[in-house]
PDB file of N, CA and C in Angstrom:
ATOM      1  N   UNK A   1       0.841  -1.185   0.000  1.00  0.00           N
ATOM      2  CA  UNK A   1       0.000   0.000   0.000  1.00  0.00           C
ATOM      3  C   UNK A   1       0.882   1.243   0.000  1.00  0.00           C
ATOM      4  N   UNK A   2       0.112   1.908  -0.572  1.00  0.00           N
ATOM      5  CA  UNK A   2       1.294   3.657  -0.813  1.00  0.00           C
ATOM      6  C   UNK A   2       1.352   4.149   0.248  1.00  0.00           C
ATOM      7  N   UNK A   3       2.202   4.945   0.575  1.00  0.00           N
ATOM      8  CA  UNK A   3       2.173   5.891   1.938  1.00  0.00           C
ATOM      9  C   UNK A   3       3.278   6.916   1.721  1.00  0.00           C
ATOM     10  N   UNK A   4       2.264   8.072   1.646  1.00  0.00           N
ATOM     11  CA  UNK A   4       2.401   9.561   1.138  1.00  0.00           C
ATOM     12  C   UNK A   4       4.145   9.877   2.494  1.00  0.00           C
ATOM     13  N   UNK A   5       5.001  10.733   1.622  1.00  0.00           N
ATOM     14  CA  UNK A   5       5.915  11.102   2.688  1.00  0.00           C
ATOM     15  C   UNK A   5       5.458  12.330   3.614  1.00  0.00           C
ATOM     16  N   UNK A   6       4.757  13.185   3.229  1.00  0.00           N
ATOM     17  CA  UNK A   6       4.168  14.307   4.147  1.00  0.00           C
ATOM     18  C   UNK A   6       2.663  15.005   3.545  1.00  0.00           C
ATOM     19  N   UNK A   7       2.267  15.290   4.575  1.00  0.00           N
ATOM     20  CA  UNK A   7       1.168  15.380   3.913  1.00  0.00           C
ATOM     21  C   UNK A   7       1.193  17.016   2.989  1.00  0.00           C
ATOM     22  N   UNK A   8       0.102  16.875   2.448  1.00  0.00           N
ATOM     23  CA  UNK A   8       0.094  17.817   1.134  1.00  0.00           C
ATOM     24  C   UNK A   8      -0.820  18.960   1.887  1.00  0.00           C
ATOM     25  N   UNK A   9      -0.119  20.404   0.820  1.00  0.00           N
ATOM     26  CA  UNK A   9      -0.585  21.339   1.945  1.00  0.00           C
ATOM     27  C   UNK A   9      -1.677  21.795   1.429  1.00  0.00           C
ATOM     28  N   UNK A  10      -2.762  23.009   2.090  1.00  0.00           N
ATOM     29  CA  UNK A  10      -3.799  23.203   1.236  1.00  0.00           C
ATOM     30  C   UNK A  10      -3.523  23.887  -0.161  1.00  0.00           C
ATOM     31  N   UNK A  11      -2.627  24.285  -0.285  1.00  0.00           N
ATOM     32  CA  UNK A  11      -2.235  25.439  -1.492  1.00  0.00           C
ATOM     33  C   UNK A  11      -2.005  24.181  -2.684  1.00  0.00           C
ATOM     34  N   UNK A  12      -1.173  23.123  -2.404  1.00  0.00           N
ATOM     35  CA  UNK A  12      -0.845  22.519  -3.298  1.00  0.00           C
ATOM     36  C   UNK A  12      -2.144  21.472  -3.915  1.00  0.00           C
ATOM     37  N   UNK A  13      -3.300  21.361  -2.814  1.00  0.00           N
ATOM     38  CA  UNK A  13      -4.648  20.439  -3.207  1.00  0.00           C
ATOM     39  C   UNK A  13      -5.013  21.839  -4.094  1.00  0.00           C
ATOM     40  N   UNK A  14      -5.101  23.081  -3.520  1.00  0.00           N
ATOM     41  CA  UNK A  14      -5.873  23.743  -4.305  1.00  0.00           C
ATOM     42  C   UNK A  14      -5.739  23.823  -5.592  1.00  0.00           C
ATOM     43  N   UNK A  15      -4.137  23.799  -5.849  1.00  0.00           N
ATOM     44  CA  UNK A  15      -3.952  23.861  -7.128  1.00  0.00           C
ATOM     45  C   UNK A  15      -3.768  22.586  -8.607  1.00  0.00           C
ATOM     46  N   UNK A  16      -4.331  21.516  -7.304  1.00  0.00           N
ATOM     47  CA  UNK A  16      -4.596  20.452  -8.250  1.00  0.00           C
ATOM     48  C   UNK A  16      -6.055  20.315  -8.570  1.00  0.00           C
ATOM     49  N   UNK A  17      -6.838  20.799  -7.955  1.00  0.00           N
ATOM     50  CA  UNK A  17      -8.213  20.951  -7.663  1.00  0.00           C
ATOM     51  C   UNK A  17      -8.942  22.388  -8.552  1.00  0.00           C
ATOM     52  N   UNK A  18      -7.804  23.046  -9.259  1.00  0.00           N
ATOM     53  CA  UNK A  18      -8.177  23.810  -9.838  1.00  0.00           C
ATOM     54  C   UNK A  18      -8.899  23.461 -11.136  1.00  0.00           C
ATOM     55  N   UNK A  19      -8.236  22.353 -12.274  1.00  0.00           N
ATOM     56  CA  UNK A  19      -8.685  22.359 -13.295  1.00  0.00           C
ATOM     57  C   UNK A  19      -9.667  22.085 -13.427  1.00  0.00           C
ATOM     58  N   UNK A  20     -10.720  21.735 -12.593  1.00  0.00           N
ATOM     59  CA  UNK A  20     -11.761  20.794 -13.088  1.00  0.00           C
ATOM     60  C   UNK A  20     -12.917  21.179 -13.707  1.00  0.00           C
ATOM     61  N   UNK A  21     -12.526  22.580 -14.179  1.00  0.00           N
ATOM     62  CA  UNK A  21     -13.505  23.263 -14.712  1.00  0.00           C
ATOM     63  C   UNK A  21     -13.305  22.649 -16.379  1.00  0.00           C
ATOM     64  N   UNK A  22     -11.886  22.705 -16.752  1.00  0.00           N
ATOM     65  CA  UNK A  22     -11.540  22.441 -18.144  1.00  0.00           C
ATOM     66  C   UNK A  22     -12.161  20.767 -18.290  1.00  0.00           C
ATOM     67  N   UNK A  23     -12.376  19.883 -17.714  1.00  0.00           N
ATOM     68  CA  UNK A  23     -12.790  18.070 -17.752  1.00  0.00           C
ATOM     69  C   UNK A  23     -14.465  18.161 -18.140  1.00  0.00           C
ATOM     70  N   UNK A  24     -14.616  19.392 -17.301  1.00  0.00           N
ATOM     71  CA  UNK A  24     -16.226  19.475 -17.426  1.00  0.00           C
ATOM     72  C   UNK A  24     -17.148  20.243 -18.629  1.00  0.00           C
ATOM     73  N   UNK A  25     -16.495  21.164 -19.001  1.00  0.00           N
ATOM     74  CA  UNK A  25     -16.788  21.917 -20.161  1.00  0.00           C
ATOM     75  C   UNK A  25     -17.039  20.884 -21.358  1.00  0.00           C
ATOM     76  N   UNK A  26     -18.241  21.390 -22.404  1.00  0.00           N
ATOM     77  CA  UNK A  26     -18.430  20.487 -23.336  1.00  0.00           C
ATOM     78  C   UNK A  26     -17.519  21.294 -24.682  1.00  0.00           C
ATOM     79  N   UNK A  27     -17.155  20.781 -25.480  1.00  0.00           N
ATOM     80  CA  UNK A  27     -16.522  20.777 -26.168  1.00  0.00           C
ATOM     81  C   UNK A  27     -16.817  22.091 -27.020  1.00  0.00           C
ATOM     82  N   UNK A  28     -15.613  23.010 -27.702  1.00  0.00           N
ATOM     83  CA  UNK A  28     -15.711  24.058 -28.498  1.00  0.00           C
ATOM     84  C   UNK A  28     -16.173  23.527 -29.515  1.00  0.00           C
ATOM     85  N   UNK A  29     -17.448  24.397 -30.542  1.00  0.00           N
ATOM     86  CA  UNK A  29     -17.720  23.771 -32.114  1.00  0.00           C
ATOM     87  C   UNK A  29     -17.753  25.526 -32.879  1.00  0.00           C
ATOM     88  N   UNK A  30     -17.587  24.992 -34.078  1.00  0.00           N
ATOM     89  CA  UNK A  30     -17.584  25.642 -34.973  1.00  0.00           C
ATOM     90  C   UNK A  30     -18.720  25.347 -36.057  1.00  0.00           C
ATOM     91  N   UNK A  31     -18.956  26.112 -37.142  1.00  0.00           N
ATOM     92  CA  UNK A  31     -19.322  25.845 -37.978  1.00  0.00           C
ATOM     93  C   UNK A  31     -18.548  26.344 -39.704  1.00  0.00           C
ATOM     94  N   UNK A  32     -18.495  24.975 -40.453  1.00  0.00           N
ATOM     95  CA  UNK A  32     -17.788  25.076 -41.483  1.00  0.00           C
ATOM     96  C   UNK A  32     -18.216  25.925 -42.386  1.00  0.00           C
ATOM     97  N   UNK A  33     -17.798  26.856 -43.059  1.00  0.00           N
ATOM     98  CA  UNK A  33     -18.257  27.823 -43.911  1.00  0.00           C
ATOM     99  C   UNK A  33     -18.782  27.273 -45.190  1.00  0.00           C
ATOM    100  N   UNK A  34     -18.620  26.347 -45.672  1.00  0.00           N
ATOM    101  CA  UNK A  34     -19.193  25.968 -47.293  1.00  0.00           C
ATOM    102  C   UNK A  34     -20.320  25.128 -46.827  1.00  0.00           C
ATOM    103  N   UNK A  35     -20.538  24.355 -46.031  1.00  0.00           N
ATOM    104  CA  UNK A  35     -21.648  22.792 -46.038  1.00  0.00           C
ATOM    105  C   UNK A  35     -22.182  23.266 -44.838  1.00  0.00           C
ATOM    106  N   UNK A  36     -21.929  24.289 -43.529  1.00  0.00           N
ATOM    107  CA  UNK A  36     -22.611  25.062 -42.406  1.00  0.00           C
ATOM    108  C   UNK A  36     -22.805  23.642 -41.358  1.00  0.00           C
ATOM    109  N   UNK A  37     -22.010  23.106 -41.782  1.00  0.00           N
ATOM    110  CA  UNK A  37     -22.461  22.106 -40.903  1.00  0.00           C
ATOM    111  C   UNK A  37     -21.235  22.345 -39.452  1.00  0.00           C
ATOM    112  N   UNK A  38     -21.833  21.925 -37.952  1.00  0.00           N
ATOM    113  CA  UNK A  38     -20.795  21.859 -36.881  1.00  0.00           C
ATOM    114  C   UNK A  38     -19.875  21.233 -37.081  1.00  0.00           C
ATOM    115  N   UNK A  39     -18.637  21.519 -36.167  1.00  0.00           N
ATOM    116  CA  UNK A  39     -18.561  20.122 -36.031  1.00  0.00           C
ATOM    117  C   UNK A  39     -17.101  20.626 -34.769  1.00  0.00           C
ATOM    118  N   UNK A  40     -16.284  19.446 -34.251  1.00  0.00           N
ATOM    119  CA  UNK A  40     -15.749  20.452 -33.209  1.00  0.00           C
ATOM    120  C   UNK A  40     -14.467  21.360 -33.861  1.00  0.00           C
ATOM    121  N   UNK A  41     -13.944  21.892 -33.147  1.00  0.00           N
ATOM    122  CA  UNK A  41     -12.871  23.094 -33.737  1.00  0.00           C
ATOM    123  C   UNK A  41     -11.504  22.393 -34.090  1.00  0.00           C
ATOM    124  N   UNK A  42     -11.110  22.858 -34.848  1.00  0.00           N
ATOM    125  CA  UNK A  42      -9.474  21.935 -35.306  1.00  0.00           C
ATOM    126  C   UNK A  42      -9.908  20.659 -35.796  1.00  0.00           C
ATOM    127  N   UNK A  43     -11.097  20.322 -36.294  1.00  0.00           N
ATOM    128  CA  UNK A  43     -11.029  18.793 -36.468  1.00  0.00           C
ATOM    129  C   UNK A  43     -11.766  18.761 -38.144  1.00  0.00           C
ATOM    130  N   UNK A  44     -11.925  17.927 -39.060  1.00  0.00           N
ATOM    131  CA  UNK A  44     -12.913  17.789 -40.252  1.00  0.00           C
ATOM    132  C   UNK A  44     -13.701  17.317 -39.980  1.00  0.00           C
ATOM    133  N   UNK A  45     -15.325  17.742 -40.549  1.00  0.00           N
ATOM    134  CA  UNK A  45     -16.339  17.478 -40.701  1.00  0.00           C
ATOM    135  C   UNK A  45     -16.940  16.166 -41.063  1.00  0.00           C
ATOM    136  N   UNK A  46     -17.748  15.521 -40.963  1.00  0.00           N
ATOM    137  CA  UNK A  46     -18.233  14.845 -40.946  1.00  0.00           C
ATOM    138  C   UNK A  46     -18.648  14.589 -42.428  1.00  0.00           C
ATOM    139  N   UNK A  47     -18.775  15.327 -43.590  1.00  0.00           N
ATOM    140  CA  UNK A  47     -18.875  15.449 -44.903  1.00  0.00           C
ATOM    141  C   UNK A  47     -17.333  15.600 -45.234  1.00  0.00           C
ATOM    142  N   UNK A  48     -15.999  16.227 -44.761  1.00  0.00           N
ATOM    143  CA  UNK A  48     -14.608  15.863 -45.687  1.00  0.00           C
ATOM    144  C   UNK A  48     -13.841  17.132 -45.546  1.00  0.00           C
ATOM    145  N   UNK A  49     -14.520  18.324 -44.888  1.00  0.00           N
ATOM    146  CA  UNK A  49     -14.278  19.573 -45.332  1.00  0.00           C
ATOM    147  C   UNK A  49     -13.892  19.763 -43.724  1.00  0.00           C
ATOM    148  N   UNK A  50     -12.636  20.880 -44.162  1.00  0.00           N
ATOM    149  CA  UNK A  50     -11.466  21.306 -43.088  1.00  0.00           C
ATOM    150  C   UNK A  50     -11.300  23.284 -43.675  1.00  0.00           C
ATOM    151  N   UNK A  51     -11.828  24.461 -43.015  1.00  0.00           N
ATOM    152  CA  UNK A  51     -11.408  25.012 -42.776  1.00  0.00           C
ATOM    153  C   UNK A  51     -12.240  25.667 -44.569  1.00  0.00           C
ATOM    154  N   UNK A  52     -13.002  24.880 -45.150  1.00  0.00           N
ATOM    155  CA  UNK A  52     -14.025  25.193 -46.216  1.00  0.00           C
ATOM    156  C   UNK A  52     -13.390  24.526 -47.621  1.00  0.00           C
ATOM    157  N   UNK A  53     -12.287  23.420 -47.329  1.00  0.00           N
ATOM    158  CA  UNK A  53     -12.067  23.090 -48.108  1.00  0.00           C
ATOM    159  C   UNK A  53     -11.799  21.309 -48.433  1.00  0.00           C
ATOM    160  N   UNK A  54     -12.666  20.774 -48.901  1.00  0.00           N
ATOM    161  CA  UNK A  54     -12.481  19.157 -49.401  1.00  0.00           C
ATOM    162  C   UNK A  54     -11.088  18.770 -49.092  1.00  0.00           C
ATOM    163  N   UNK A  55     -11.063  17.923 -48.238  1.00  0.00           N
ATOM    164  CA  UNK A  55      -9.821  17.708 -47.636  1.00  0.00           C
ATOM    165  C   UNK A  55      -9.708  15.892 -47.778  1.00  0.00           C
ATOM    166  N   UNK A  56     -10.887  15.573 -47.316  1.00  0.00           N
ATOM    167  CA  UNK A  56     -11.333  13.767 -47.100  1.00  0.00           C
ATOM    168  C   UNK A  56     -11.996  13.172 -48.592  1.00  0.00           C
ATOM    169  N   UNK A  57     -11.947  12.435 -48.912  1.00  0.00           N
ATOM    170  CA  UNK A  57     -12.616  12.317 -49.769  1.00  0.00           C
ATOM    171  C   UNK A  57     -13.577  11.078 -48.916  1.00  0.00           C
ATOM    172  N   UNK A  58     -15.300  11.440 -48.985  1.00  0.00           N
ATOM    173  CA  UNK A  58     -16.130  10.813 -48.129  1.00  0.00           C
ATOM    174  C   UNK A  58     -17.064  10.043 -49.048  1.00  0.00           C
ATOM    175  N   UNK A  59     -16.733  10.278 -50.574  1.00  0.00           N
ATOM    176  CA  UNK A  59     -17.570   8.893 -51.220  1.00  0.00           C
ATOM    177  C   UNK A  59     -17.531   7.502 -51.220  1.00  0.00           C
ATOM    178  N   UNK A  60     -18.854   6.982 -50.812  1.00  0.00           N
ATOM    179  CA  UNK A  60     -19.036   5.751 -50.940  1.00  0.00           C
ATOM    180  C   UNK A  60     -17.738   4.601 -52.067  1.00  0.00           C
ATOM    181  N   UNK A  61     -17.251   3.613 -51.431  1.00  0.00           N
ATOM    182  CA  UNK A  61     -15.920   2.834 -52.622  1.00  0.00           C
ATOM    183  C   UNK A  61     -17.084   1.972 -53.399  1.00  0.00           C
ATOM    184  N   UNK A  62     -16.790   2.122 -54.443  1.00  0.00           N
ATOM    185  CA  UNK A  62     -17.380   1.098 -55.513  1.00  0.00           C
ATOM    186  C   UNK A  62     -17.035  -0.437 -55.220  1.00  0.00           C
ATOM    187  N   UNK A  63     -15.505  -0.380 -54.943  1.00  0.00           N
ATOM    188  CA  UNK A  63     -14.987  -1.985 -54.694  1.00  0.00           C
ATOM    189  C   UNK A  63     -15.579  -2.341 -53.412  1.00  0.00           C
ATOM    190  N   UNK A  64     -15.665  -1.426 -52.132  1.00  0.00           N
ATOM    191  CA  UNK A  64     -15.981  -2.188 -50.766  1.00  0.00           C
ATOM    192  C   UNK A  64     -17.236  -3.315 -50.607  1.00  0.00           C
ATOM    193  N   UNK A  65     -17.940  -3.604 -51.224  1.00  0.00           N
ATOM    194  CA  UNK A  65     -18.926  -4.516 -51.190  1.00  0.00           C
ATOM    195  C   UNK A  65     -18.554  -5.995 -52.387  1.00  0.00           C
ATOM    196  N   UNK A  66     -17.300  -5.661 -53.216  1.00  0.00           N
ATOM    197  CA  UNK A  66     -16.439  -7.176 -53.846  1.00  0.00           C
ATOM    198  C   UNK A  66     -15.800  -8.218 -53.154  1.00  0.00           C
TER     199      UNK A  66
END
């Protein structure tokens, strides 16, 4: 079993006890300028598009069902 060498002071709980605002917050979104669709910030859309521009290509493969 662990056993702490001294105990921890309040300043140092406080300041681990600080972030917990950032764990709880729901996520930043944006919306993409060409297709208006959300989606979250820094990331591509769900249709292919990054920043208003076709980045993914999200069509269906002709071969995937051979």
């Amino acid at each position: 079993m662990a056993v702490q060498d001294s105990k921890k002071s309040r300043a140092k709980r406080g300041h681990r006890h600080a972030h917990w605002k950032n764990k709880v917050q729901a996520p930043a979104l944006s919306t993409d300028p060409t297709s208006g669709e959300t989606h979250r910030r820094h990331h591509v859309t769900a249709d292919g598009y990054y920043r208003g521009k076709k980045v993914v290509d999200t069509a269906p493969a002709a071969d995937a069902g051979e």
